[in-house]
C-alpha atoms as a PDB file:
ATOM      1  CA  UNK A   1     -17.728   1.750  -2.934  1.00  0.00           C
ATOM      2  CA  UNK A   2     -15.135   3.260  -4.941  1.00  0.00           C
ATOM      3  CA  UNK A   3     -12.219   5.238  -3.877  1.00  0.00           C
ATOM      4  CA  UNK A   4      -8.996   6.867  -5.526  1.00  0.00           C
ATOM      5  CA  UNK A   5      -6.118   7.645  -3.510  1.00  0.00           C
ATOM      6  CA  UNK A   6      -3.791  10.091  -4.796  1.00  0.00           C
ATOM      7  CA  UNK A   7       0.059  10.892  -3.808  1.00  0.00           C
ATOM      8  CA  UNK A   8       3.140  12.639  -5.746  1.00  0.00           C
ATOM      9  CA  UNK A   9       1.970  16.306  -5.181  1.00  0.00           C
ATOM     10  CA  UNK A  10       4.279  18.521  -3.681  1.00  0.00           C
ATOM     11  CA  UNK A  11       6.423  21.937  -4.254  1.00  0.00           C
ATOM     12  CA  UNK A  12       8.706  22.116  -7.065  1.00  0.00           C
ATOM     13  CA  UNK A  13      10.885  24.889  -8.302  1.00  0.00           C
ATOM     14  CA  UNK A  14      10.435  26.076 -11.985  1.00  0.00           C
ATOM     15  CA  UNK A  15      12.070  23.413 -14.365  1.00  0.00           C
ATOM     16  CA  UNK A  16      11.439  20.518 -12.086  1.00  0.00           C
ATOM     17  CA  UNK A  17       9.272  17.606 -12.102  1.00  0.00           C
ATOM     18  CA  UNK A  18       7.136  15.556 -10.769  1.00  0.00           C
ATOM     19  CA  UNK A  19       4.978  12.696 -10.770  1.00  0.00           C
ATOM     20  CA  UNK A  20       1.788  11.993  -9.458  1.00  0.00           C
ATOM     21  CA  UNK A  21      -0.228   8.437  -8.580  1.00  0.00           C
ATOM     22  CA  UNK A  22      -3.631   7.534  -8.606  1.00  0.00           C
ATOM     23  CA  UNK A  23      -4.448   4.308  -7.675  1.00  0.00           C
ATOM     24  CA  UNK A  24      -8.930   3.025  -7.341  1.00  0.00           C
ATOM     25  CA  UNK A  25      -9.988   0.285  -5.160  1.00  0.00           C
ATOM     26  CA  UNK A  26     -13.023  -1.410  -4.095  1.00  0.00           C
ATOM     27  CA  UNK A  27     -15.934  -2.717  -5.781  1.00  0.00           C
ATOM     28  CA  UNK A  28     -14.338  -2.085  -9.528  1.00  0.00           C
ATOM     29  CA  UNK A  29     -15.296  -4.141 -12.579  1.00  0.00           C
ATOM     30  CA  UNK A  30     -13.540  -2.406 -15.197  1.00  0.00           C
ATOM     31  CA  UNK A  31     -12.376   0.994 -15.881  1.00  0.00           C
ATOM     32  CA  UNK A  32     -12.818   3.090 -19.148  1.00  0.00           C
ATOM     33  CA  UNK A  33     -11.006   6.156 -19.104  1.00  0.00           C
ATOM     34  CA  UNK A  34      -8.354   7.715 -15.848  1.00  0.00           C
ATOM     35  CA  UNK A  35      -7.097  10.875 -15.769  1.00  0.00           C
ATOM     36  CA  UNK A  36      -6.308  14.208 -14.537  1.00  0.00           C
ATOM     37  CA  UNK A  37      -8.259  17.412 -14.317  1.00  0.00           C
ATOM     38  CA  UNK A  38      -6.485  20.287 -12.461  1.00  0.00           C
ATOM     39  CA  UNK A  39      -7.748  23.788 -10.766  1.00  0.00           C
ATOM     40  CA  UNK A  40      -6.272  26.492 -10.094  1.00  0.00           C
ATOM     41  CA  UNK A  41      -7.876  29.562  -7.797  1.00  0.00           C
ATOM     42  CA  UNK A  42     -10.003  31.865  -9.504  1.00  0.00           C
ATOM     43  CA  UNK A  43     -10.022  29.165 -12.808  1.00  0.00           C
ATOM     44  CA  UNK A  44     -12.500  26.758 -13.691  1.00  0.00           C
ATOM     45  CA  UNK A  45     -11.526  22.589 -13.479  1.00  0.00           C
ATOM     46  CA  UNK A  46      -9.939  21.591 -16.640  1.00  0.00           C
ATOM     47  CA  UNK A  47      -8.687  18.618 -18.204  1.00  0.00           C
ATOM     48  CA  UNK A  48      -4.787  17.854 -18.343  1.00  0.00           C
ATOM     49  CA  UNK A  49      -4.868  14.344 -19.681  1.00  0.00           C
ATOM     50  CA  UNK A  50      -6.705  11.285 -20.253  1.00  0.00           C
ATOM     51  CA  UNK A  51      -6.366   7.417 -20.759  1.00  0.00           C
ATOM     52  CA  UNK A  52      -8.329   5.167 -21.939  1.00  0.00           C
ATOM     53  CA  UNK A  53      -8.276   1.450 -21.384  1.00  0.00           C
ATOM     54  CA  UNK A  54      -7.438   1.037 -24.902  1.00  0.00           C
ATOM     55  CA  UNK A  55      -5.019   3.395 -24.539  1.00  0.00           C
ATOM     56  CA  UNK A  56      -6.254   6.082 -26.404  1.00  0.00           C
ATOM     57  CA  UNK A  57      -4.458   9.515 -24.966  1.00  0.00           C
ATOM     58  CA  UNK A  58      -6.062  13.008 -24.904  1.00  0.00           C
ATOM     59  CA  UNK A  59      -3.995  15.829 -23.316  1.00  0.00           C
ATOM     60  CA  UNK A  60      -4.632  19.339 -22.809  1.00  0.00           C
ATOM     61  CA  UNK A  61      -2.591  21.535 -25.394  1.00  0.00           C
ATOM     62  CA  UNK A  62      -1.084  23.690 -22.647  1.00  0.00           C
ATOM     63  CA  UNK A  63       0.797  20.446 -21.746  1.00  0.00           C
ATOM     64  CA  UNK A  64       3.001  21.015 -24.807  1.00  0.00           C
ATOM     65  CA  UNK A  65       4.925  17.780 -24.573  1.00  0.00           C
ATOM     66  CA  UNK A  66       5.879  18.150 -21.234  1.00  0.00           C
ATOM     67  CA  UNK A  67       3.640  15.563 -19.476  1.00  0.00           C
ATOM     68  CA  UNK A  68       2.991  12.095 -19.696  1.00  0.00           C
ATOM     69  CA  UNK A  69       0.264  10.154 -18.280  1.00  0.00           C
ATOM     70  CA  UNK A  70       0.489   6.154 -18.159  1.00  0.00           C
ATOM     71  CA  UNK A  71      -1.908   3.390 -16.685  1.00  0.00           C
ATOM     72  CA  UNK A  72      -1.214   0.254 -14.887  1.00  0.00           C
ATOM     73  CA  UNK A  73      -4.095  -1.649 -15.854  1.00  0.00           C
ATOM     74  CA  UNK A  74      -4.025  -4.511 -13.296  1.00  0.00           C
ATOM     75  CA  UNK A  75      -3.752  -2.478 -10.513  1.00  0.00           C
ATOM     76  CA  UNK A  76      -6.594  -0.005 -11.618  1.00  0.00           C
ATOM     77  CA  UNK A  77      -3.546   3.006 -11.291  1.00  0.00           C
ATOM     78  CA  UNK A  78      -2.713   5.941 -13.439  1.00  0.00           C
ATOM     79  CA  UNK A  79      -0.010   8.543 -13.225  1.00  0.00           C
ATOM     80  CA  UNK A  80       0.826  11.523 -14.581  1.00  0.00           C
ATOM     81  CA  UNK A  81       4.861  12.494 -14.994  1.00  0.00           C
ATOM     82  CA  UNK A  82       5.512  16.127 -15.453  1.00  0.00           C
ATOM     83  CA  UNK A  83       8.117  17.816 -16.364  1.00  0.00           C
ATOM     84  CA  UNK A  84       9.393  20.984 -17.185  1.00  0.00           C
ATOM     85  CA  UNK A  85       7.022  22.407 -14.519  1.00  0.00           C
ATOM     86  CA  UNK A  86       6.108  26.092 -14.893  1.00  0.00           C
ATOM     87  CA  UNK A  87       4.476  28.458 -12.223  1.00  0.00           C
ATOM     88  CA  UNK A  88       1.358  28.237 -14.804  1.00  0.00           C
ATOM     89  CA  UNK A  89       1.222  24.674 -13.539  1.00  0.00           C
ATOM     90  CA  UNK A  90       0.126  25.194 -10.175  1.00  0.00           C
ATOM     91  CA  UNK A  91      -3.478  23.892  -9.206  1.00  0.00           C
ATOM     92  CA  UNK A  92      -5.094  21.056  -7.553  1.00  0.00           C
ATOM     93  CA  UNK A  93      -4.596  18.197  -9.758  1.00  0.00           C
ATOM     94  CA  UNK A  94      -7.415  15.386  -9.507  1.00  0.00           C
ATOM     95  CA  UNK A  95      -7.383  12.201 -10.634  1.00  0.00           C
ATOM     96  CA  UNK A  96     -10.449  10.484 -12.267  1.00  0.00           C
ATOM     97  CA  UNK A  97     -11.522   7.370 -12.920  1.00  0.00           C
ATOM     98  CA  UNK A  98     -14.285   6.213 -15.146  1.00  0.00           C
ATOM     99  CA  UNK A  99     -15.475   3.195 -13.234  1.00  0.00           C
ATOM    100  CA  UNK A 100     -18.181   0.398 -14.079  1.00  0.00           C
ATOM    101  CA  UNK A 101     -18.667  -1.579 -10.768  1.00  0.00           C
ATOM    102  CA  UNK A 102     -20.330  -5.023 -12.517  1.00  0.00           C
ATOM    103  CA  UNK A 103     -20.592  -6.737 -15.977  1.00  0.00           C
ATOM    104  CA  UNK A 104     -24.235  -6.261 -16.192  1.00  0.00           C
ATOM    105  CA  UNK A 105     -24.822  -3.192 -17.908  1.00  0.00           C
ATOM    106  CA  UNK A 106     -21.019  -1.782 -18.221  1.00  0.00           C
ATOM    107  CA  UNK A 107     -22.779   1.793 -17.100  1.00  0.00           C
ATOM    108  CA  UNK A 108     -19.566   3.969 -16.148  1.00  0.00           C
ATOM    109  CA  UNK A 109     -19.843   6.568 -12.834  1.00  0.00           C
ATOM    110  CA  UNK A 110     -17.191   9.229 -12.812  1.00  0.00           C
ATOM    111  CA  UNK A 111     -15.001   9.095  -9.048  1.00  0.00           C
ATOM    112  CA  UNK A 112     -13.101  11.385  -8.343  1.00  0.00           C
ATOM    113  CA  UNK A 113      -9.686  12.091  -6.206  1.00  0.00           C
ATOM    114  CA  UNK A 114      -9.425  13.996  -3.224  1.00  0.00           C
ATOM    115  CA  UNK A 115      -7.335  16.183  -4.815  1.00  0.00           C
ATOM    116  CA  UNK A 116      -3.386  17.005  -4.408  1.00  0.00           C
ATOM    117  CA  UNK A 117      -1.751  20.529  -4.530  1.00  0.00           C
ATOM    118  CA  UNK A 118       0.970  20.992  -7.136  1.00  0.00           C
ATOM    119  CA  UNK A 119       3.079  24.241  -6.269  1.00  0.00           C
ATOM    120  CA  UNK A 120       5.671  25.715  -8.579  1.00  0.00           C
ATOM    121  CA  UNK A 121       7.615  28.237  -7.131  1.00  0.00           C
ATOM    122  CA  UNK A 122       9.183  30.581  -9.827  1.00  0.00           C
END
């Protein structure tokens, strides 16, 4: 009943940037936390940075300032802008929502994004 539609992935030479959207729909009551996990081949799925609604931020440390993740609240979006993109950057970035679907119990169910390749070409 929930879905999250990503866009902004693409290929980007070393030293460029790049942002990437994330928007949920459907039957959403409130969200805690959105973010972005990435994946590269051969690695396991790891967290690049999260938000929650109170807008507490967690990134990963290999972000080292670079990236910025923001939330639209009232349209249930968040997006991560990176810049200074390395080669090290390239995975499949997906987005994530923590998503409680009525006021009832407030239980949260992770969705996740399709998925959207981020290339950096050295």
């Amino acid at each position: 009943q929930v879905q999250l539609v990503e866009s902004g992935g693409g290929l980007v030479q070393t030293g460029g940037s790049l942002r990437l959207s994330c928007a949920a729909s459907g039957s959403i009551f409130s969200i805690n936390t959105m973010g972005w996990f990435r994946q590269a081949p051969g690695k396991q799925r790891e967290l690049v940075a999260g938000r929650s609604s109170g807008n507490r931020v967690n990134y990963a440390d290999f972000v080292k300032g670079r990236f910025t993740i923001s939330r639209d609240n009232a349209k249930n979006m968040v997006s991560l802008q990176m810049n200074s993109l390395e080669p090290e950057d390239t995975a499949v970035y997906y987005c994530y929502a923590d998503v409680s679907t009525t006021q009832a119990l407030g239980i949260n169910y992770r969705y996740w994004g399709q998925g959207t390749q981020v290339t950096v070409s050295s």
